[in-house]
Protein backbone atom coordinates (compact mmCIF):
# COMPACT_ATOMS: atom_id res chain seq x y z
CA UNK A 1 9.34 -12.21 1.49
CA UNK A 2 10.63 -12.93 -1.79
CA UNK A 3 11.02 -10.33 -4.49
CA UNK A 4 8.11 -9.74 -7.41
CA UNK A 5 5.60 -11.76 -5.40
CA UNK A 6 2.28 -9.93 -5.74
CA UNK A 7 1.14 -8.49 -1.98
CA UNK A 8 -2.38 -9.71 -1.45
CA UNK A 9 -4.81 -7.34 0.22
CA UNK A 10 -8.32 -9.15 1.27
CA UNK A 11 -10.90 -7.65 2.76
CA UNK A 12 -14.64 -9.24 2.47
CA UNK A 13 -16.02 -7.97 -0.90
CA UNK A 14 -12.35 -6.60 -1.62
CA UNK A 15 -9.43 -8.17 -2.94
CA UNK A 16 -6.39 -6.31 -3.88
CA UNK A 17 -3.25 -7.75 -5.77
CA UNK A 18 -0.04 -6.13 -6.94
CA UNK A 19 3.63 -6.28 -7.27
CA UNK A 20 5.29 -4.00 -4.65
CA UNK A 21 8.79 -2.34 -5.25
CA UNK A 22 11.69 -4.45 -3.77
CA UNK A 23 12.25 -2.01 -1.13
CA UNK A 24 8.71 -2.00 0.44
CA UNK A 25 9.13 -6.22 0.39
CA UNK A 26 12.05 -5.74 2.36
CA UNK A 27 11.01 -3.32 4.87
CA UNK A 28 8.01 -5.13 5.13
CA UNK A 29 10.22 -8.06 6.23
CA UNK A 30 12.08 -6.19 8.54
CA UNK A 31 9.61 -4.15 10.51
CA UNK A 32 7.14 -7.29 10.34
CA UNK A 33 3.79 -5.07 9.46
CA UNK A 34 2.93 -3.09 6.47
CA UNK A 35 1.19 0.44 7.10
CA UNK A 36 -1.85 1.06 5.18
CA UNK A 37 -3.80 4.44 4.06
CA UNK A 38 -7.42 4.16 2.76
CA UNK A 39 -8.32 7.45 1.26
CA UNK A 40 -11.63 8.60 2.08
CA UNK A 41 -11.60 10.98 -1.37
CA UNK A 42 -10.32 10.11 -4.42
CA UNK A 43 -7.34 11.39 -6.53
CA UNK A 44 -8.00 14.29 -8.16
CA UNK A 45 -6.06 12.84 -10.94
CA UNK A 46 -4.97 9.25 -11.90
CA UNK A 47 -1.66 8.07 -12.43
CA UNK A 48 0.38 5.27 -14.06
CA UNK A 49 1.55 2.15 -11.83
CA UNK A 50 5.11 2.95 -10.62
CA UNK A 51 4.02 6.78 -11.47
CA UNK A 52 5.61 8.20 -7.45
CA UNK A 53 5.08 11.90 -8.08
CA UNK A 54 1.25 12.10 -7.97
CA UNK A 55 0.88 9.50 -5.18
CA UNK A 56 3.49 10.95 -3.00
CA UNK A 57 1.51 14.38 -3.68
CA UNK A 58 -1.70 13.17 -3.23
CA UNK A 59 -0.33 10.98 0.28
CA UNK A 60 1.42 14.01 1.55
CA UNK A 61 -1.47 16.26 1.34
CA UNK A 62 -3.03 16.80 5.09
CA UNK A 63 -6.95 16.70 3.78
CA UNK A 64 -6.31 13.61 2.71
CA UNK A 65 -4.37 12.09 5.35
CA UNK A 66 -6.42 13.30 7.75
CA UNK A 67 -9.70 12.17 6.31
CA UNK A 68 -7.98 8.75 5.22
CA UNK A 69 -8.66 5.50 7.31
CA UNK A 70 -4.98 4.31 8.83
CA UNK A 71 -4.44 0.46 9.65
CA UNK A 72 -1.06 -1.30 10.46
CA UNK A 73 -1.75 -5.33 8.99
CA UNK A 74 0.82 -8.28 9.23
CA UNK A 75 3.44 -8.82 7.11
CA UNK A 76 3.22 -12.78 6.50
CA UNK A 77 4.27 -15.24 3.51
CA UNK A 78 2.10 -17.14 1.53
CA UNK A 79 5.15 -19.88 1.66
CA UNK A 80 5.68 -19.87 5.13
């Protein structure tokens, strides 16, 4: 996977596109899957992209884990 490549998410009537952190691209390429958490509630607050404190608070919280749908997708290239 090559660095500052958006990630594609799509999911019928969803479609999610961003520019991961180099370090999530490369464990992505290692481990071959990426590991995905839907919350089922949303944030109490927002945050700005690349803002890590309130998501890791938010993802660390056990309500919302708990209640949060958990899938494990394919990591694949769009220039394979």
């Amino acid at each position: 996977m090559a660095g500052h490549d958006p990630a594609l998410l799509t999911v019928q009537h969803l479609k999610a596109q961003f520019v991961p952190p180099e370090s999530r691209l490369e464990a992505v390429g290692e481990l071959g899957y990426a590991y995905l958490i839907f919350a089922a509630r949303p944030w109490p607050q927002g945050a700005e992209p690349g803002d890590a404190g309130p998501l890791a608070a938010f993802t660390s919280d056990e309500d919302a884990t708990a209640s949060a749908a958990h899938v494990v997708l394919p990591g694949r290239s769009l220039r394979s």
